[in-house]
C-alpha atoms as a PDB file:
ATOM      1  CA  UNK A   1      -3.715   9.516  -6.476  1.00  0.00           C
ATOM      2  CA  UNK A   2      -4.729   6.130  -7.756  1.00  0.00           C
ATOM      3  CA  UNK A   3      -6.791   3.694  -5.556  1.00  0.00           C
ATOM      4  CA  UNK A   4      -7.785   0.264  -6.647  1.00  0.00           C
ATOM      5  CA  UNK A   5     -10.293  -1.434  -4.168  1.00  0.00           C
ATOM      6  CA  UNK A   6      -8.671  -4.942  -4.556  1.00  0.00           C
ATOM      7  CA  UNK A   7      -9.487  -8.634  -3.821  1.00  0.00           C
ATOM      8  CA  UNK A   8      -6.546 -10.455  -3.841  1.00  0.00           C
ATOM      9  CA  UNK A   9      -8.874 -13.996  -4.288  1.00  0.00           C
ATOM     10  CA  UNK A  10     -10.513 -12.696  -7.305  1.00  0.00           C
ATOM     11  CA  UNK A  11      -8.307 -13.385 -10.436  1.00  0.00           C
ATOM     12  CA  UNK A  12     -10.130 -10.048 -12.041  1.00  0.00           C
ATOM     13  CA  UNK A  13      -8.855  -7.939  -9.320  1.00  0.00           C
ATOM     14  CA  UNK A  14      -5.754  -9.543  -9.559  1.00  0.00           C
ATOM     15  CA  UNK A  15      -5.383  -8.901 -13.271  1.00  0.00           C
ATOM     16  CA  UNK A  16      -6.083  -5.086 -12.430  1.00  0.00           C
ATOM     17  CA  UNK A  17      -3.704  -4.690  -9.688  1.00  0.00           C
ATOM     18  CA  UNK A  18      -1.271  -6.059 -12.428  1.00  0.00           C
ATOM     19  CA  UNK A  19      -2.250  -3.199 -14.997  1.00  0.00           C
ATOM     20  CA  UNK A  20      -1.608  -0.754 -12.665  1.00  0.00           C
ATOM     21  CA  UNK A  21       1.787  -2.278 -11.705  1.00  0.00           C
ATOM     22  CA  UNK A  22       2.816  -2.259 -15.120  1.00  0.00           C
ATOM     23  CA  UNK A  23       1.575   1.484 -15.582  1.00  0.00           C
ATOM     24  CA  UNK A  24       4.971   3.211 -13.025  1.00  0.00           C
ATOM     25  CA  UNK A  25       1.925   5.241 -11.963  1.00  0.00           C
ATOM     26  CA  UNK A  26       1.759   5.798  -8.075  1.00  0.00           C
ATOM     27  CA  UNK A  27      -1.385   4.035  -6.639  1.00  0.00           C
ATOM     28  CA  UNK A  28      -3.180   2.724  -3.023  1.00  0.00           C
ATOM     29  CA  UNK A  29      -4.122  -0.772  -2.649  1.00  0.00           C
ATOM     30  CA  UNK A  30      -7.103  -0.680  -0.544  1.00  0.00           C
ATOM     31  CA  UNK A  31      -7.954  -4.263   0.646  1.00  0.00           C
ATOM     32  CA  UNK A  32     -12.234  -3.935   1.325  1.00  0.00           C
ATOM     33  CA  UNK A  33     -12.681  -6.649   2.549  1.00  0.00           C
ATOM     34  CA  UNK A  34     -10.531  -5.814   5.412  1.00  0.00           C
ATOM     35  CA  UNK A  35     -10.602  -2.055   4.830  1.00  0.00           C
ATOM     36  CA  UNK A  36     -14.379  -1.384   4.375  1.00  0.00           C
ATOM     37  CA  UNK A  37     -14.987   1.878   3.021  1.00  0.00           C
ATOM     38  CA  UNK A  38     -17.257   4.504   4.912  1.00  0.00           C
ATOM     39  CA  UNK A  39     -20.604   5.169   3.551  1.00  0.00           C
ATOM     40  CA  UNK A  40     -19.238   8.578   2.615  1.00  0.00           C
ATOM     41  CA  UNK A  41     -16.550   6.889   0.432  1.00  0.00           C
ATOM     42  CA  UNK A  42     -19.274   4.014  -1.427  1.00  0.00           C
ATOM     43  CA  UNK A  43     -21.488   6.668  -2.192  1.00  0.00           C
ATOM     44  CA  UNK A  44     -18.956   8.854  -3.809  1.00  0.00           C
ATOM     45  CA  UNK A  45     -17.306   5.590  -5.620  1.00  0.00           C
ATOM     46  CA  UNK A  46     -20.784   4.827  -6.995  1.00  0.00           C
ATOM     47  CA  UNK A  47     -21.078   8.732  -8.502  1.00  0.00           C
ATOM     48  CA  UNK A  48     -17.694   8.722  -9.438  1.00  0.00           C
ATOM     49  CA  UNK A  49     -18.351   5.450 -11.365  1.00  0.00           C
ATOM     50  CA  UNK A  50     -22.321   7.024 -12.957  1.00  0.00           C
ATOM     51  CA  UNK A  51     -24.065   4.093 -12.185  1.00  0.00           C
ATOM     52  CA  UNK A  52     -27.024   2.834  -9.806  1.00  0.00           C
ATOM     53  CA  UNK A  53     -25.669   1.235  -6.343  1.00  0.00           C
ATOM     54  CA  UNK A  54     -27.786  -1.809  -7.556  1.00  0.00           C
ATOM     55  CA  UNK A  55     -25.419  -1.889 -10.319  1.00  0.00           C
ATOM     56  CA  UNK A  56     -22.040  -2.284  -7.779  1.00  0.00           C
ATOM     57  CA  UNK A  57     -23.747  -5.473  -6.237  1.00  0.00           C
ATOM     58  CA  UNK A  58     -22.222  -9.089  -6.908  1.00  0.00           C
ATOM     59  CA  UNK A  59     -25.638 -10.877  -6.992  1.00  0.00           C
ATOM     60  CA  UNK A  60     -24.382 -14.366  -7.895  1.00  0.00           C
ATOM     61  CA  UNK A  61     -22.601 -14.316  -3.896  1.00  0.00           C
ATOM     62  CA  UNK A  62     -24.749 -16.767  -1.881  1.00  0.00           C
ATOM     63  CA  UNK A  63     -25.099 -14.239   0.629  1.00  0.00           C
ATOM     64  CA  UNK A  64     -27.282 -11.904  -1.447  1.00  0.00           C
ATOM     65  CA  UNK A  65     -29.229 -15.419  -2.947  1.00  0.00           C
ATOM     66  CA  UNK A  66     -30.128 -16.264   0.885  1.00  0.00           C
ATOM     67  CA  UNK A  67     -30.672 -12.871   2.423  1.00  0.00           C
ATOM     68  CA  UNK A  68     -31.563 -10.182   0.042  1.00  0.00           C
ATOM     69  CA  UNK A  69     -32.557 -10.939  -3.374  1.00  0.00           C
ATOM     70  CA  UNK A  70     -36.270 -10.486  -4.661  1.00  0.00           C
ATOM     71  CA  UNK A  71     -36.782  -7.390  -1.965  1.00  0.00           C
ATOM     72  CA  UNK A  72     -36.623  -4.416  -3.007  1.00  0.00           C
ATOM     73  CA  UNK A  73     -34.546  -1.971  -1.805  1.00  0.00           C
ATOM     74  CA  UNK A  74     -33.536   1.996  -1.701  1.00  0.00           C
ATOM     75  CA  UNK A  75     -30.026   3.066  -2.729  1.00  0.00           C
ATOM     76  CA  UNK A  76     -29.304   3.968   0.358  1.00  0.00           C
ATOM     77  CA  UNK A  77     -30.341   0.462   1.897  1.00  0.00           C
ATOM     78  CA  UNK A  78     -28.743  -1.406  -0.882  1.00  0.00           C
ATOM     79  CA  UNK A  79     -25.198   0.729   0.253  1.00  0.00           C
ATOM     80  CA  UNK A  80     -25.988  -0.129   4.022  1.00  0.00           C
ATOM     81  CA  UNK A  81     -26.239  -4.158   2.701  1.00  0.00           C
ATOM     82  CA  UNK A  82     -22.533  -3.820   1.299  1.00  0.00           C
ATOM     83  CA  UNK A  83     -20.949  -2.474   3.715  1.00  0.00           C
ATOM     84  CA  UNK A  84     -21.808  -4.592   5.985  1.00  0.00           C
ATOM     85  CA  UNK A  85     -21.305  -7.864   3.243  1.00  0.00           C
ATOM     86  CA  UNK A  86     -18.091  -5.760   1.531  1.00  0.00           C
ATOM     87  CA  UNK A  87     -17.876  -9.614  -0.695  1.00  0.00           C
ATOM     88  CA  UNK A  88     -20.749  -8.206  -2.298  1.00  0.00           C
ATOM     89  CA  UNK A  89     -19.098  -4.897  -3.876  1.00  0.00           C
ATOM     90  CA  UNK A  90     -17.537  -5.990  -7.451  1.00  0.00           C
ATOM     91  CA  UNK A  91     -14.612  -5.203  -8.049  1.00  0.00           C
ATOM     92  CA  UNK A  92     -11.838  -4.567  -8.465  1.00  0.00           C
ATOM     93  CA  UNK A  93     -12.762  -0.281  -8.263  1.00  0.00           C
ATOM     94  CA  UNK A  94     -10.003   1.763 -10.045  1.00  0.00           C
ATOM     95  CA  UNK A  95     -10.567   5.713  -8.574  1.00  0.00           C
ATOM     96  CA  UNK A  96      -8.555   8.208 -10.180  1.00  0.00           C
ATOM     97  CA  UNK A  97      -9.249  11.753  -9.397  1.00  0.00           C
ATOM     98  CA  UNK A  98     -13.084  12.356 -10.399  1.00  0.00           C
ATOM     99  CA  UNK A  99     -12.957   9.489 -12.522  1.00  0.00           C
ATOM    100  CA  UNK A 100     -13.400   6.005 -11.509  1.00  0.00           C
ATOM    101  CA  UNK A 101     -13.985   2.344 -13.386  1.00  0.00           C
ATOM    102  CA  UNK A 102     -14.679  -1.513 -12.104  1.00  0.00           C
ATOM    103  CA  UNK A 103     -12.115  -3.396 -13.908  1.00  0.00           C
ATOM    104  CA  UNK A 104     -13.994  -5.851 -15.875  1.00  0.00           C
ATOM    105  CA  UNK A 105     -13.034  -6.519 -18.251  1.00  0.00           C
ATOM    106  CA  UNK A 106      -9.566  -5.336 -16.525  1.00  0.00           C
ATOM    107  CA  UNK A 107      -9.206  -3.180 -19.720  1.00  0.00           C
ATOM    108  CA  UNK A 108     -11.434  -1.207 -18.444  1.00  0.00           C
ATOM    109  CA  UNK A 109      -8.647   0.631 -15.927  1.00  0.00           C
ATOM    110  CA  UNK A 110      -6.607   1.727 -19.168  1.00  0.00           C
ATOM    111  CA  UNK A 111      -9.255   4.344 -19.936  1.00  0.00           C
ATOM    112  CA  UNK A 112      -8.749   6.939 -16.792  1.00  0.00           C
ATOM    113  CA  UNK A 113      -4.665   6.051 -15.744  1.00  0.00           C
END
């Protein structure tokens, strides 16, 4: 099954959830910001996706400007600061079976539906 962790505020998520449409494929919408995912769940998204946690974080947000940037932090920290500030996971996250892509540029999601 298809899962695209969506924003529906961010035109890039937007544009992905619009691929996806277009695709016929059978998919879940998972809303984070309202639906945050389990630590269990990020950490797997981040292996599925084979990059470092740091590399999931939206450090432009204002949140991570006033709170956490120029620390450093373990993986494991850095997954425990966006689940509890989901607006600072990009997205959107396309999962699809063991593979899994962030959608920009939304292009991206073509490669594993």
């Amino acid at each position: 099954m298809i899962k695209i962790y969506h924003n529906p505020r961010c035109r890039k998520s937007r544009e992905g959830l619009a691929i996806l449409e277009e695709s016929n494929k059978v998919f879940e919408v998972v809303k984070y910001l309202e639906e945050v995912p389990t630590k269990e769940e990020l950490t797997k998204i981040i292996s599925l996706l084979g990059i470092n946690t740091e590399d999931l974080l939206r450090k432009g947000e204002s949140i991570w400007k006033e709170k956490y940037k120029g620390k450093n932090y373990t993986e494991e920290e850095l997954i425990d600061i966006m689940l509890a500030n989901p607006k600072l996971i990009e997205r959107p996250i396309i999962v699809n079976g063991k593979k899994a892509v962030i959608g920009r540029p939304p292009q991206n999601i073509l490669k594993i539906i």
